[in-house]
C-alpha atoms as a PDB file:
ATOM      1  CA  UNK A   1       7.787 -58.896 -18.597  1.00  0.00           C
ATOM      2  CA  UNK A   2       7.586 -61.335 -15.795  1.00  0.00           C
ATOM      3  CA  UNK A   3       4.098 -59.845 -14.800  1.00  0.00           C
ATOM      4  CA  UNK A   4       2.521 -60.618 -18.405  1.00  0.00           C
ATOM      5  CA  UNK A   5       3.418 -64.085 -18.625  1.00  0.00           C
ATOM      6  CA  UNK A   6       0.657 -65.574 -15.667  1.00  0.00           C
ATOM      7  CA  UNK A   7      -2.015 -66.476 -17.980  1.00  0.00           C
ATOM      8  CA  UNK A   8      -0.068 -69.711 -19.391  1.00  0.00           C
ATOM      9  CA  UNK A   9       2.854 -70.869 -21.083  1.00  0.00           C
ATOM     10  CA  UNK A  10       3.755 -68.178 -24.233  1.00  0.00           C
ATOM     11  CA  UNK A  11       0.649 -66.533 -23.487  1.00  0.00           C
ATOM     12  CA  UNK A  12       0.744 -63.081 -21.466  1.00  0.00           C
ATOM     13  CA  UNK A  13      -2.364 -61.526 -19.764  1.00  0.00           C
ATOM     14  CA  UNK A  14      -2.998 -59.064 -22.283  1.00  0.00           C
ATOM     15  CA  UNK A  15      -2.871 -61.918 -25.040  1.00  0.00           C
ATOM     16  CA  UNK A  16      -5.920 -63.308 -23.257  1.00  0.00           C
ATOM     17  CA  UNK A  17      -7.817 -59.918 -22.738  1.00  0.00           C
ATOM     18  CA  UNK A  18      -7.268 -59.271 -26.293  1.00  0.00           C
ATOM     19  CA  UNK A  19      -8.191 -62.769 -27.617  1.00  0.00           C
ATOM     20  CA  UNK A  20     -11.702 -62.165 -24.894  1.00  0.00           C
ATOM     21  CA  UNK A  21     -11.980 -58.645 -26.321  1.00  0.00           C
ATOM     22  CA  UNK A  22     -12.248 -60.162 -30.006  1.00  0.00           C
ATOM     23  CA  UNK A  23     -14.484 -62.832 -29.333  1.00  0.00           C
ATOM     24  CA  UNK A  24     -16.779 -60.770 -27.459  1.00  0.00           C
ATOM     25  CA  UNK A  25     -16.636 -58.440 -30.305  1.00  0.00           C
ATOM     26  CA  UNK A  26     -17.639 -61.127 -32.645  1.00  0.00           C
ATOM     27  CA  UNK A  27     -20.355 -62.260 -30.852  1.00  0.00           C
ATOM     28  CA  UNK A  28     -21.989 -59.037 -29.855  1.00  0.00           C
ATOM     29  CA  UNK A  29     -21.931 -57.611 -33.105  1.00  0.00           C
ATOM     30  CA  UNK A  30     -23.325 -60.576 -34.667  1.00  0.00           C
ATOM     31  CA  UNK A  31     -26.530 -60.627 -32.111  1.00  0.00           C
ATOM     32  CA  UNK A  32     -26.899 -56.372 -32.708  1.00  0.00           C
ATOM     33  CA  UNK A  33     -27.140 -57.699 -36.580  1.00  0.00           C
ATOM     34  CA  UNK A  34     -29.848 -60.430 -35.851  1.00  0.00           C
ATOM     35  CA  UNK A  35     -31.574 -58.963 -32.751  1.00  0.00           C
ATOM     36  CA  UNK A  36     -31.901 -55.041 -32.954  1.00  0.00           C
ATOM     37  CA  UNK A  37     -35.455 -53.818 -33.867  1.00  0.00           C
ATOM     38  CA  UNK A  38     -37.521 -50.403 -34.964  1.00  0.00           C
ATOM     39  CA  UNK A  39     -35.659 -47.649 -35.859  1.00  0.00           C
ATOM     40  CA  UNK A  40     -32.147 -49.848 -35.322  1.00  0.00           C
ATOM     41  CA  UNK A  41     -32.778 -52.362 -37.364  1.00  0.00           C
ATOM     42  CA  UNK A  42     -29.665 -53.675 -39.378  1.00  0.00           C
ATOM     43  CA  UNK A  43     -29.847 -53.284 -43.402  1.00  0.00           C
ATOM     44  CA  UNK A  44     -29.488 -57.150 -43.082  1.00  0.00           C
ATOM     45  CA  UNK A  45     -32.719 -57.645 -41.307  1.00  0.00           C
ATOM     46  CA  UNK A  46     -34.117 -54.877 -43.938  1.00  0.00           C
ATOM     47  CA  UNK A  47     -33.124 -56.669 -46.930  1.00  0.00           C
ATOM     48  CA  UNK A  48     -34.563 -60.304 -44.700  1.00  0.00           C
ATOM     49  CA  UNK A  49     -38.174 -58.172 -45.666  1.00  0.00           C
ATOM     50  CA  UNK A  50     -37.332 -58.111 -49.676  1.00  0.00           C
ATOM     51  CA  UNK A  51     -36.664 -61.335 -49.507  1.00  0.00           C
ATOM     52  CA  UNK A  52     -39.819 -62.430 -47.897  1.00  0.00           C
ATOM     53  CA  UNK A  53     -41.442 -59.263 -50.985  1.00  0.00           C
ATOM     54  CA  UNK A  54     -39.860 -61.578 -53.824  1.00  0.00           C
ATOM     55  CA  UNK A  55     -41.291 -65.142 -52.334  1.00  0.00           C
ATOM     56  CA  UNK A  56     -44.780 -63.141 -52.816  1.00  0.00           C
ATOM     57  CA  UNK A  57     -43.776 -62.033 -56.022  1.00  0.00           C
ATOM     58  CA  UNK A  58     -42.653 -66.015 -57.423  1.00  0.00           C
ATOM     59  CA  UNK A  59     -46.369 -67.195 -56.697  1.00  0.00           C
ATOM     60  CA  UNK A  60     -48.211 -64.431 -58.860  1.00  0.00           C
ATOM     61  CA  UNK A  61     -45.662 -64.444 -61.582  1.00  0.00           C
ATOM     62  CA  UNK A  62     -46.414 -66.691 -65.165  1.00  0.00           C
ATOM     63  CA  UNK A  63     -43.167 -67.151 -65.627  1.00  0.00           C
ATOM     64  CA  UNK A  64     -40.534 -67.925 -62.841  1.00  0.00           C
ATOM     65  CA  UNK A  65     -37.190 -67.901 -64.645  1.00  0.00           C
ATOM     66  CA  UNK A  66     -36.082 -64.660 -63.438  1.00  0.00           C
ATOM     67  CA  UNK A  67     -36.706 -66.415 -60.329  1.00  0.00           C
ATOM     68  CA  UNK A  68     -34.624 -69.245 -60.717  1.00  0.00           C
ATOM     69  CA  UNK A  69     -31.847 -67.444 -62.280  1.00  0.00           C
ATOM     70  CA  UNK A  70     -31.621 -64.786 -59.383  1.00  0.00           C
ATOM     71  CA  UNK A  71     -31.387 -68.120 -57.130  1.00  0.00           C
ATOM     72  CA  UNK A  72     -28.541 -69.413 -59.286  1.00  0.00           C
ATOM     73  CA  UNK A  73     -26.888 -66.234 -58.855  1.00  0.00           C
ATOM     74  CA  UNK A  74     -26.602 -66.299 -55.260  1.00  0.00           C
ATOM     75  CA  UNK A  75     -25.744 -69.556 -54.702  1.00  0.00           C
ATOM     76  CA  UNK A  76     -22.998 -69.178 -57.515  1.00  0.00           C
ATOM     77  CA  UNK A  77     -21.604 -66.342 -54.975  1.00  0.00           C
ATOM     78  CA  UNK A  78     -22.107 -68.635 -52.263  1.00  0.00           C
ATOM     79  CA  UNK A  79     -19.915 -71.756 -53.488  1.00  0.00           C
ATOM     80  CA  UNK A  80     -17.035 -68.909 -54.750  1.00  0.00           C
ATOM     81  CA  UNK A  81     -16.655 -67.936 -51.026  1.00  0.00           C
ATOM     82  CA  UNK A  82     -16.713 -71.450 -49.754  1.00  0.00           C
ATOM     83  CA  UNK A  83     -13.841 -72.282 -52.428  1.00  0.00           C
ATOM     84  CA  UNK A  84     -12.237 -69.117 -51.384  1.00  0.00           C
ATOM     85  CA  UNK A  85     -12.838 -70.289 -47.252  1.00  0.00           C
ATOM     86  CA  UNK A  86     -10.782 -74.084 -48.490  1.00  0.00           C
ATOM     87  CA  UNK A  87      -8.244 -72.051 -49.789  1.00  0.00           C
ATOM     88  CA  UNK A  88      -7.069 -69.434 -46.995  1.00  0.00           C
ATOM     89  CA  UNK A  89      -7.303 -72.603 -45.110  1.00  0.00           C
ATOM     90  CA  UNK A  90      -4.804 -74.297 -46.602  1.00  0.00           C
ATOM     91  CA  UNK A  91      -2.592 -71.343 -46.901  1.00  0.00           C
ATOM     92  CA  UNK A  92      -3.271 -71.606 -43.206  1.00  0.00           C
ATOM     93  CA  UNK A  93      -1.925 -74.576 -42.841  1.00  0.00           C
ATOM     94  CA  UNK A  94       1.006 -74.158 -44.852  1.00  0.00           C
ATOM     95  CA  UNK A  95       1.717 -71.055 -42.757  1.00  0.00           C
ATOM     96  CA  UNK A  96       2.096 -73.420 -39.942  1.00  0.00           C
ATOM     97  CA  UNK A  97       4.939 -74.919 -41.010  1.00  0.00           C
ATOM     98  CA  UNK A  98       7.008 -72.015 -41.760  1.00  0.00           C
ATOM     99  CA  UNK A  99       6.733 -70.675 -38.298  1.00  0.00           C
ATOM    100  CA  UNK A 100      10.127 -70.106 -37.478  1.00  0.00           C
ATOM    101  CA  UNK A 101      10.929 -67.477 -40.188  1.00  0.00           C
ATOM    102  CA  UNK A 102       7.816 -65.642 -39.886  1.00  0.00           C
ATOM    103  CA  UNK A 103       8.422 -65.979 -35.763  1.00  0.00           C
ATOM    104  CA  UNK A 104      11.777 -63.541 -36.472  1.00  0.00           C
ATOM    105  CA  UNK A 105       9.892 -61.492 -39.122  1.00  0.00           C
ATOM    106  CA  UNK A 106       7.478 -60.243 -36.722  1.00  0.00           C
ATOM    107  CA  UNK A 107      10.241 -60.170 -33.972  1.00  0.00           C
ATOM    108  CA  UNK A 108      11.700 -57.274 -36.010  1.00  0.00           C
ATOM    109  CA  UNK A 109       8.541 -54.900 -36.237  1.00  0.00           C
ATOM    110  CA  UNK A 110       7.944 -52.051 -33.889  1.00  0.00           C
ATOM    111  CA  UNK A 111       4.862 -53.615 -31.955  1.00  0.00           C
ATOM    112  CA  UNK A 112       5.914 -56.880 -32.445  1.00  0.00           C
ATOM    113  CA  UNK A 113       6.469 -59.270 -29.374  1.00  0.00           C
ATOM    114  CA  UNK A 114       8.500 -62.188 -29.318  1.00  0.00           C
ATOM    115  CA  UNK A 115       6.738 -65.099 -29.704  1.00  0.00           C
ATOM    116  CA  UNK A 116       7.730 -68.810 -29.219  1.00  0.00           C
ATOM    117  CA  UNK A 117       6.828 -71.813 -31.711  1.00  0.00           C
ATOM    118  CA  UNK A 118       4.033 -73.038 -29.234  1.00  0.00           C
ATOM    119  CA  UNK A 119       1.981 -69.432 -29.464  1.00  0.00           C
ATOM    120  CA  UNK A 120       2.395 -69.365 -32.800  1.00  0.00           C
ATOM    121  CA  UNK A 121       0.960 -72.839 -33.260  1.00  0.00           C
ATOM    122  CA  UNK A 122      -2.275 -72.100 -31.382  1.00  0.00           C
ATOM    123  CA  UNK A 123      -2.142 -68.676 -33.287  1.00  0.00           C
ATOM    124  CA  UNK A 124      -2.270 -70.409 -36.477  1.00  0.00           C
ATOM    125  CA  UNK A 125      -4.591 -72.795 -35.456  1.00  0.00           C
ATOM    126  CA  UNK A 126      -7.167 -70.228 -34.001  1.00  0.00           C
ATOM    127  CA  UNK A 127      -7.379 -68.386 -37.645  1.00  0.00           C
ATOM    128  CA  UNK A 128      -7.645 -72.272 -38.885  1.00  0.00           C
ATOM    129  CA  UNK A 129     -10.214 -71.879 -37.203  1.00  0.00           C
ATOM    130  CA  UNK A 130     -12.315 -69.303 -38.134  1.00  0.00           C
ATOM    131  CA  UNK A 131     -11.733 -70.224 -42.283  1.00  0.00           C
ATOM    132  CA  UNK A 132     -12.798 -73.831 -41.149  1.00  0.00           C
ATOM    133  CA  UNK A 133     -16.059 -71.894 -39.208  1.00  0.00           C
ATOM    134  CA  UNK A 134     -16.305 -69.613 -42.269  1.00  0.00           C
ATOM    135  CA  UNK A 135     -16.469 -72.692 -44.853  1.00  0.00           C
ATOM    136  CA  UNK A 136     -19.148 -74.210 -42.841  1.00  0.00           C
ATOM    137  CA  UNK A 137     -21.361 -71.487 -43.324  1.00  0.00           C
ATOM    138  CA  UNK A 138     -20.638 -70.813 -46.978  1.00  0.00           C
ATOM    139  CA  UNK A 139     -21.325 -74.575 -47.226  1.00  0.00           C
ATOM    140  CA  UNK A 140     -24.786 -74.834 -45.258  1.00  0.00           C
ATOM    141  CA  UNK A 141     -25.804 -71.773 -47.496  1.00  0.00           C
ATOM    142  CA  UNK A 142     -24.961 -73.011 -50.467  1.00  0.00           C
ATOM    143  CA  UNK A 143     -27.208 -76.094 -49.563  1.00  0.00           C
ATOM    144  CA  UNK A 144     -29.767 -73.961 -48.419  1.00  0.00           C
ATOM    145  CA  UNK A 145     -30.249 -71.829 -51.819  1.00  0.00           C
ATOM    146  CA  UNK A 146     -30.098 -75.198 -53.255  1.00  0.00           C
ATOM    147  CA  UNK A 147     -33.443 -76.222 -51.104  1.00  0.00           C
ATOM    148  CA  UNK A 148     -34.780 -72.800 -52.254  1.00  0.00           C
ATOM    149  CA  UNK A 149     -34.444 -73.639 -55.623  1.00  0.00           C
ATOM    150  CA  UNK A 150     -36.462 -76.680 -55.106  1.00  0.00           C
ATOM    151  CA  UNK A 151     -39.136 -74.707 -53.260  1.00  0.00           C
ATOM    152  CA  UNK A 152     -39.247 -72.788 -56.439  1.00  0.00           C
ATOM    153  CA  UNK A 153     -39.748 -75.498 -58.397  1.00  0.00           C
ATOM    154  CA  UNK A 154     -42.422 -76.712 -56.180  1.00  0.00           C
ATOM    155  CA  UNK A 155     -44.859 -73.607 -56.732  1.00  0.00           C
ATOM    156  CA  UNK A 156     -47.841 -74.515 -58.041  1.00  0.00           C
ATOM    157  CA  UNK A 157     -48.671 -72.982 -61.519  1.00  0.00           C
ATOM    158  CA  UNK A 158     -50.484 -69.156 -61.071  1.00  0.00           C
ATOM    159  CA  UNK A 159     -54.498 -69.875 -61.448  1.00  0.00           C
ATOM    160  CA  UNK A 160     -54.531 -73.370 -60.101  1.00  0.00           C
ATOM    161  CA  UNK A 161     -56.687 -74.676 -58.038  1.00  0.00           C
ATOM    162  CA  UNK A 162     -54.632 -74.593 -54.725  1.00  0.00           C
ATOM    163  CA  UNK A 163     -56.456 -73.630 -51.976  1.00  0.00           C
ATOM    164  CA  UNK A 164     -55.069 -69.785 -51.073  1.00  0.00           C
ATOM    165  CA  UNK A 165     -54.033 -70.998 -47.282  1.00  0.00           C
ATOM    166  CA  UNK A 166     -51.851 -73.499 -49.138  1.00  0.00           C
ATOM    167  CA  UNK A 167     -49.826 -70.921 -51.198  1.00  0.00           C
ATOM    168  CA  UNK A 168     -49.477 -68.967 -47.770  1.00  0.00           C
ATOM    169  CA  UNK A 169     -47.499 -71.516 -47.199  1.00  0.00           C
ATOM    170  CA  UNK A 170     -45.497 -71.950 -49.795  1.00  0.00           C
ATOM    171  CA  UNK A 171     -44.541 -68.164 -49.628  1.00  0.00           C
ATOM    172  CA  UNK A 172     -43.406 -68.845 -46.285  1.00  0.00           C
ATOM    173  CA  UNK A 173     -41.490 -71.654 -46.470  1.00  0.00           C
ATOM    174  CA  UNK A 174     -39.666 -69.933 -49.682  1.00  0.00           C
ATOM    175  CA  UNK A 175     -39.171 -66.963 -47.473  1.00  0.00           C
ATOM    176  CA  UNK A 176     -37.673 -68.989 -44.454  1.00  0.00           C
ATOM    177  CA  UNK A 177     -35.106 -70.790 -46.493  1.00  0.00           C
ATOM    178  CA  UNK A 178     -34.110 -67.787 -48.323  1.00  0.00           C
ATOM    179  CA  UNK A 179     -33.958 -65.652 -45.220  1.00  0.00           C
ATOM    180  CA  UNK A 180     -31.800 -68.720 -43.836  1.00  0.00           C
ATOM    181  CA  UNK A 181     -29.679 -68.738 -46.329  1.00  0.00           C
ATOM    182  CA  UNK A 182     -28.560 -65.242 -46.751  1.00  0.00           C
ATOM    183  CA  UNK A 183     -27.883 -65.168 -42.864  1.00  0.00           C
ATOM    184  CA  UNK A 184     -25.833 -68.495 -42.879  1.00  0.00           C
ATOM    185  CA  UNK A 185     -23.616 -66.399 -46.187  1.00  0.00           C
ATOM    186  CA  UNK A 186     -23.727 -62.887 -43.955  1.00  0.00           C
ATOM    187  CA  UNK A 187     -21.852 -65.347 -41.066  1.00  0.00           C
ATOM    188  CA  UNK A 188     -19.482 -66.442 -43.152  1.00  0.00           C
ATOM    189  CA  UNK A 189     -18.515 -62.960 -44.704  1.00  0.00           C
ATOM    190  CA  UNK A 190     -18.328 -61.989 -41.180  1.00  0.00           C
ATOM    191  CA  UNK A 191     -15.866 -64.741 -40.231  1.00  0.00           C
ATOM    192  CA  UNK A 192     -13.674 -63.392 -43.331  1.00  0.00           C
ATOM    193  CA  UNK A 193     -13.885 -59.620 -41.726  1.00  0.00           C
ATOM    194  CA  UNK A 194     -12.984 -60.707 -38.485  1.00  0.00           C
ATOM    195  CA  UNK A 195     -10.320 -62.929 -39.487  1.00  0.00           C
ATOM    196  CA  UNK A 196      -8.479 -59.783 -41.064  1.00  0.00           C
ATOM    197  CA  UNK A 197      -8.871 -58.506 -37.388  1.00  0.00           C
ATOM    198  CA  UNK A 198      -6.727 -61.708 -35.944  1.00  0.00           C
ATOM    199  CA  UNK A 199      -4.244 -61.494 -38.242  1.00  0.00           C
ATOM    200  CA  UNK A 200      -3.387 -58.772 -35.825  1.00  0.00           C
ATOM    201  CA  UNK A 201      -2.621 -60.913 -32.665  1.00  0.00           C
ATOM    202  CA  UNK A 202       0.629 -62.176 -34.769  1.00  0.00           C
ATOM    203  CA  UNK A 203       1.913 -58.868 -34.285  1.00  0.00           C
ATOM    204  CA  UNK A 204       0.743 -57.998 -30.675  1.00  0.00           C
ATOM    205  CA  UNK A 205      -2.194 -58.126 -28.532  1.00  0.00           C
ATOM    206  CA  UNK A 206      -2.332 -54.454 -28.757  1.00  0.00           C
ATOM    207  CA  UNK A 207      -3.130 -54.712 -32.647  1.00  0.00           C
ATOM    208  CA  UNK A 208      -5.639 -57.246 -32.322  1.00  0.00           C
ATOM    209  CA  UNK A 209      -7.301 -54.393 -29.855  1.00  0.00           C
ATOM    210  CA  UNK A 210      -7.127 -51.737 -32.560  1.00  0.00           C
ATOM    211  CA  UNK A 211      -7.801 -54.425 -35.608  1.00  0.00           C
ATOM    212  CA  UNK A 212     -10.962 -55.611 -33.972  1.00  0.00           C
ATOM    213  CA  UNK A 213     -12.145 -52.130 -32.649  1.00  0.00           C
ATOM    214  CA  UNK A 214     -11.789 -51.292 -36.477  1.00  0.00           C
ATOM    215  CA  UNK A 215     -12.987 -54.082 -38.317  1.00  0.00           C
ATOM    216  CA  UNK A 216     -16.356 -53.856 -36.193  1.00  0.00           C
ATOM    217  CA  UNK A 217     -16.213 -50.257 -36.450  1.00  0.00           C
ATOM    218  CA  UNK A 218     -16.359 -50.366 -39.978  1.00  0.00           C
ATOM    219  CA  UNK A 219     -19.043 -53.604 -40.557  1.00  0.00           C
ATOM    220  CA  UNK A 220     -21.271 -51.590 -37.883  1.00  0.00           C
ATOM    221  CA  UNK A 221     -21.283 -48.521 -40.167  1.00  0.00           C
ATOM    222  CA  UNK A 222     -22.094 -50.176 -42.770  1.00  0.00           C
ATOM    223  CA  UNK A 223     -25.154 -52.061 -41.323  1.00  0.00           C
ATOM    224  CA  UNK A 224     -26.354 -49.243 -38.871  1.00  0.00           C
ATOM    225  CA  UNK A 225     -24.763 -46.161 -40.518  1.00  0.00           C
ATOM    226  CA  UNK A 226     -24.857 -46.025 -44.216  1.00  0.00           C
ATOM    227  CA  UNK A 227     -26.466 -44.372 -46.545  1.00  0.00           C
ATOM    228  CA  UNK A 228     -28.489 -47.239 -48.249  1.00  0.00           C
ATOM    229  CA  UNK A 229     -29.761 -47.875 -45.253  1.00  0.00           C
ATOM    230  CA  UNK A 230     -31.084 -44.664 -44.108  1.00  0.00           C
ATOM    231  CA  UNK A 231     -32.623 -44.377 -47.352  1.00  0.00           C
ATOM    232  CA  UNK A 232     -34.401 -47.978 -46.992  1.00  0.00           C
ATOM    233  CA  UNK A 233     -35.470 -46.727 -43.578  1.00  0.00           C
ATOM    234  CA  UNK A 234     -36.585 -43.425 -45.419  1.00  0.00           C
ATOM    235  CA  UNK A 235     -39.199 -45.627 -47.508  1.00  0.00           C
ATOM    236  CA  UNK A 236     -40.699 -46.439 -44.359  1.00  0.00           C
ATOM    237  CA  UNK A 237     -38.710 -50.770 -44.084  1.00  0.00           C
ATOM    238  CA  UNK A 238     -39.680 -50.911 -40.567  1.00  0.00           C
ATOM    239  CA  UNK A 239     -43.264 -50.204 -40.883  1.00  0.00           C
ATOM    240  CA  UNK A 240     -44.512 -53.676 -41.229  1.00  0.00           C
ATOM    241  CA  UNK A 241     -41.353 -55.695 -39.010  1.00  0.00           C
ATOM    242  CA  UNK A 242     -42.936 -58.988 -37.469  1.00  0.00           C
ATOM    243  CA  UNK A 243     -41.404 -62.387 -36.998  1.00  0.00           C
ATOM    244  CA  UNK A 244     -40.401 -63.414 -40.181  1.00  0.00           C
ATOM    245  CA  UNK A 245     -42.648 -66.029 -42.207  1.00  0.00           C
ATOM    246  CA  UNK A 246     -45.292 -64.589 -40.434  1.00  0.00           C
ATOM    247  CA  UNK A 247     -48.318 -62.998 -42.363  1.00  0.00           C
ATOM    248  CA  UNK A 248     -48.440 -62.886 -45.444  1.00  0.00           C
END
């Protein structure tokens, strides 16, 4: 045990290769969401394109109240996960101060190790953390659809006389706040996945290894492997990929 107990006080070097292991996982899966193109493109970045569709739609449409009200919707689901984010916070935080109890509990269990009040703290505070991260980007998103809304509001009426390289421009600017938005909410689910993986590292470095391998395993599915995304890709989403608020 002597050997695992180098990389700092509490802290073995398999704690650290684990803790490395799952942010590296975090980070890498998040830029194979945003970055990967053609035939590997996330559902995600596929569902970015309907977004950029509807901001066509809004300027050719009489009446914009569906509009609005599929606007509300999502930023209603928005502000329930950033309530949700505040709350698993402060459960955090109350965890925090019952570390000595939950200390033995997880003494008892097969993989768990023995840990001291000082790893717990920084345990607890690293899943503070990522619900403080996670809140953040429930919050900014929530502003965001709020700025859509606006946009929205801003259209100009269908047959006026705005010139047509003016409402290219509004299209794009709806689509870039929208497209901002939903990626600033997909971050913060993410946080909420990956936090289910750290829960893990209470028990052992070896189940935050097999918690992230399968919480990753399981979001990459669903963005690269699932079936409504091979059927999106079916009806031919990647013809037209570009830089988003490009032409329109």
């Amino acid at each position: 045990m002597t050997d695992l107990s180098v990389a700092g006080p509490g802290f073995s070097t398999l704690d650290l290769a684990a803790l490395v292991y799952f942010l590296m996982a975090w980070t890498a899966y998040g830029l194979s969401v945003g970055r990967l193109r053609g035939r590997r493109i996330s559902l995600s970045r596929i569902m970015d394109r309907h977004r950029e569709n509807w901001a066509r739609q809004v300027i050719v449409r009489d009446n914009r109240v569906v509009d609005t009200q599929i606007n509300a919707s999502l930023q209603n689901g928005t502000a329930f996960f950033a309530s949700t984010s505040l709350i698993a916070l402060g459960s955090v935080l109350t965890l925090s101060r019952s570390g000595d109890d939950v200390i033995n509990l997880f003494a008892t269990l097969p993989f768990g190790t023995i840990a001291n009040r000082l790893t717990w703290e920084v345990k607890v505070a690293g899943l503070a953390c990522v619900f403080t991260y996670a809140f953040f980007k429930f919050a900014w998103a929530y502003r965001l659809f709020n700025y859509s809304a606006i946009l929205l509001g801003a259209v100009p009426p269908k047959g006026s006389s705005v010139p047509e390289a003016e409402m290219v421009r509004t299209v794009a600017r709806i689509a870039k706040m929208n497209v901002s938005a939903g990626s600033h909410f997909a971050r913060g689910q993410r946080a909420f996945f990956f936090a289910l993986a750290y829960l893990g590292w209470f028990v052992s470095p070896i189940i935050l290894f097999v918690s992230t391998t399968f919480v990753v395993t399981v979001m990459w599915h669903r963005q690269f492997g699932s079936c409504i995304r091979r059927e999106m890709l079916a009806l031919g989403e990647c013809e037209h990929e570009g830089p988003l608020g490009g032409s329109f």
